[in-house]
Protein backbone atom coordinates (compact mmCIF):
# COMPACT_ATOMS: atom_id res chain seq x y z
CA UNK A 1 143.43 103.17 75.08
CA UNK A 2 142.87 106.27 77.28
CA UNK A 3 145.67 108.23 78.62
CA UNK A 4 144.83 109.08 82.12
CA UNK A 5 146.94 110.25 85.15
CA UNK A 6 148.25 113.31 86.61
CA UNK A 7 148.23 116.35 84.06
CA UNK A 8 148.97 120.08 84.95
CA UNK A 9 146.25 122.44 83.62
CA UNK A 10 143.17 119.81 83.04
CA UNK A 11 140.98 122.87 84.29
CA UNK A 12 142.29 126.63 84.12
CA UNK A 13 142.00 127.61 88.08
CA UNK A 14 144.30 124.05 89.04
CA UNK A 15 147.67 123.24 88.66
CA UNK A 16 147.67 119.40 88.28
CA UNK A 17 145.12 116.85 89.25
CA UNK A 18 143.61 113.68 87.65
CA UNK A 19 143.03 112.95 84.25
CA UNK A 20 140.60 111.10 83.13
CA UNK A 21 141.11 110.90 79.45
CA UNK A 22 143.39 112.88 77.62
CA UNK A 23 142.17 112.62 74.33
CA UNK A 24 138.67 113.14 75.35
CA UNK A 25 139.78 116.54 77.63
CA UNK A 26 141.41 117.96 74.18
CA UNK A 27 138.59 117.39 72.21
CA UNK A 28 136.39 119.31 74.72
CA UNK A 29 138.76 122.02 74.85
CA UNK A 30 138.71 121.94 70.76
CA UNK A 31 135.02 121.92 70.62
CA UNK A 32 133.65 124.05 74.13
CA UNK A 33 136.44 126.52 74.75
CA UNK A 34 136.22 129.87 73.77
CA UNK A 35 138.86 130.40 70.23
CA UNK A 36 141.02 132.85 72.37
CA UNK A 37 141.49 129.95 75.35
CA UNK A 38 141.94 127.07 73.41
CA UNK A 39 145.89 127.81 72.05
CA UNK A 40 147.03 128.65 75.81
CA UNK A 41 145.14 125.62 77.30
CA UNK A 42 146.31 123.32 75.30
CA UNK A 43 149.82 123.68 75.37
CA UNK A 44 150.23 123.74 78.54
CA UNK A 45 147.63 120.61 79.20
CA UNK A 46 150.19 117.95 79.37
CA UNK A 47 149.93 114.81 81.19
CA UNK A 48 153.11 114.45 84.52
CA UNK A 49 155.17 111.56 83.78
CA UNK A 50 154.59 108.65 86.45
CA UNK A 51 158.35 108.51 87.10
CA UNK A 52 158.63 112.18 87.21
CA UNK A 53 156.38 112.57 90.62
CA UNK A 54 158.00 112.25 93.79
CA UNK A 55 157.78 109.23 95.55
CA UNK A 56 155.41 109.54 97.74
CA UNK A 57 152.62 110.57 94.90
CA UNK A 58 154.02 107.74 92.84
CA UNK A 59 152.96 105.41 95.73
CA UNK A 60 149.59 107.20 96.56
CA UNK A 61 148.53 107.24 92.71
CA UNK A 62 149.68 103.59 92.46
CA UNK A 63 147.76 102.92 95.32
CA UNK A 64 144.60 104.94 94.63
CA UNK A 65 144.76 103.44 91.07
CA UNK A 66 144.57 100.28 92.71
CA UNK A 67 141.66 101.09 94.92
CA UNK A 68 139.93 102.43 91.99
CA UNK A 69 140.10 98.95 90.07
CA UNK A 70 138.90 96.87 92.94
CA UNK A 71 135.89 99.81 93.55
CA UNK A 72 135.30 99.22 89.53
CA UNK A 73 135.11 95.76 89.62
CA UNK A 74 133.39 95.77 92.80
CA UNK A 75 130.43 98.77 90.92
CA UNK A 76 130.21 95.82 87.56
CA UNK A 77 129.53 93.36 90.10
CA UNK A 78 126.65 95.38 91.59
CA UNK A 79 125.64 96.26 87.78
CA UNK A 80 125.16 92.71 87.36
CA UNK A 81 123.55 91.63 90.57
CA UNK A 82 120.99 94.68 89.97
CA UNK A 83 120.39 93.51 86.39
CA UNK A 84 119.69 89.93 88.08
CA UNK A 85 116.99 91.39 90.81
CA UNK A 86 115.36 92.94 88.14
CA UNK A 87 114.78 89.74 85.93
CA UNK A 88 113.32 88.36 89.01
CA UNK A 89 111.77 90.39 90.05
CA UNK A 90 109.74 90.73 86.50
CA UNK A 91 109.76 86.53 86.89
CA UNK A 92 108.18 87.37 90.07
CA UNK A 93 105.47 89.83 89.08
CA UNK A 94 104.48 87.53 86.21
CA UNK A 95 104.37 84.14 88.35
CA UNK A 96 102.18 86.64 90.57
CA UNK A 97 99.79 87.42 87.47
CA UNK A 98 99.53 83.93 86.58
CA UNK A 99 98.42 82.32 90.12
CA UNK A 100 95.85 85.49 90.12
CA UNK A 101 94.52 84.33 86.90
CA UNK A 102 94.69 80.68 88.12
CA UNK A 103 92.85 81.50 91.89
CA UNK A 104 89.95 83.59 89.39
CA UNK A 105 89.50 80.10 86.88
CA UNK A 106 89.52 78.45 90.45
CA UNK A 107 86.72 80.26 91.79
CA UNK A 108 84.97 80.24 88.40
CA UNK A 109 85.07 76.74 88.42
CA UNK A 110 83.84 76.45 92.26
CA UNK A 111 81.35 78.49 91.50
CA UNK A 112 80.29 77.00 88.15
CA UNK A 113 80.29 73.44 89.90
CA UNK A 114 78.46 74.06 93.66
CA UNK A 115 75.38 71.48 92.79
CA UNK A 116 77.60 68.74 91.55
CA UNK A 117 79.60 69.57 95.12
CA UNK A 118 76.85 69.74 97.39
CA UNK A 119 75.26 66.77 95.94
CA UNK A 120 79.10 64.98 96.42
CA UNK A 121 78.77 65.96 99.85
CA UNK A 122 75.65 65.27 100.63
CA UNK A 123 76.69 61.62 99.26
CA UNK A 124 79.86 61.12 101.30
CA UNK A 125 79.11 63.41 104.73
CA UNK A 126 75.19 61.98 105.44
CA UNK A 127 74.04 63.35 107.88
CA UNK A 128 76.11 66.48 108.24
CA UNK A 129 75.43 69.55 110.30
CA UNK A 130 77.39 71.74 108.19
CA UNK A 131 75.02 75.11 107.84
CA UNK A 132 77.00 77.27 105.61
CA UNK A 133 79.24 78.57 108.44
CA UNK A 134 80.15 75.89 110.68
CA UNK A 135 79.72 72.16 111.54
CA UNK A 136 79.28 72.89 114.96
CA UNK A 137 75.44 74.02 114.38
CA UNK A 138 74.03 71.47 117.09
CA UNK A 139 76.13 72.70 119.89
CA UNK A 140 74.54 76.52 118.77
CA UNK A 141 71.50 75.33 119.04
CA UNK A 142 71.71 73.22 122.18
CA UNK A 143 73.17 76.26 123.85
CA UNK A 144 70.53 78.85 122.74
């Protein structure tokens, strides 16, 4: 479990502010500090008690701790919903591929089958003044 509060001397040039991770600011101090730092840092590195503080921080760190669960919770939730849009989104794109590749076969098969269609239409519209572009051909001509 981390260790995290209010420590004096997390960072050389401040005299207390938020820790993180206790453990994990010792190790970096073990492995990054220069030899000749690390004795002087470290002892005097040391987490504030919670009960120690004055009242007013207790109640500001109890509140900002607070804050800081909801925002967490609030940040997985986004995670989540993010991870969602993405997975349909990718459903998306590939239902998108797929009625390309369908409307292609389509045409293909349009194409493939005009005579059989014509001759279809020919059967069930006799008579029809369709000219490739409109039915309306008759009126064009009466008009020119």
């Amino acid at each position: 479990m981390k260790l995290s509060g209010l420590a004096f001397h997390v960072h050389h040039n401040i005299l207390y502010e938020w820790c993180w991770d206790y453990d994990e600011r010792v190790s970096y101090i073990k492995s990054q500090k220069p030899l000749s730092e690390q004795s002087l840092r470290l002892r005097l590195f040391k987490m504030i008690p919670t009960e120690r503080l004055p009242p007013k921080l207790q109640k500001a760190d109890a509140e900002w701790e607070k804050a800081y669960a909801e925002w967490e919770k609030a940040y997985a939730e986004r995670e989540k919903a993010y991870a969602e849009r993405e997975k349909a989104y990718d459903k998306r794109e590939k239902a998108y591929a797929e009625r390309e590749k369908a409307y292609d076969e389509r045409e293909k098969a349009y194409a493939e089958n005009e005579p059989e269609i014509s001759k279809l239409h020919q059967e069930l519209c006799p008579d029809c003044p369709f000219d490739g572009h409109t039915i309306f051909t008759r009126e064009k001509r009466e008009m020119s």
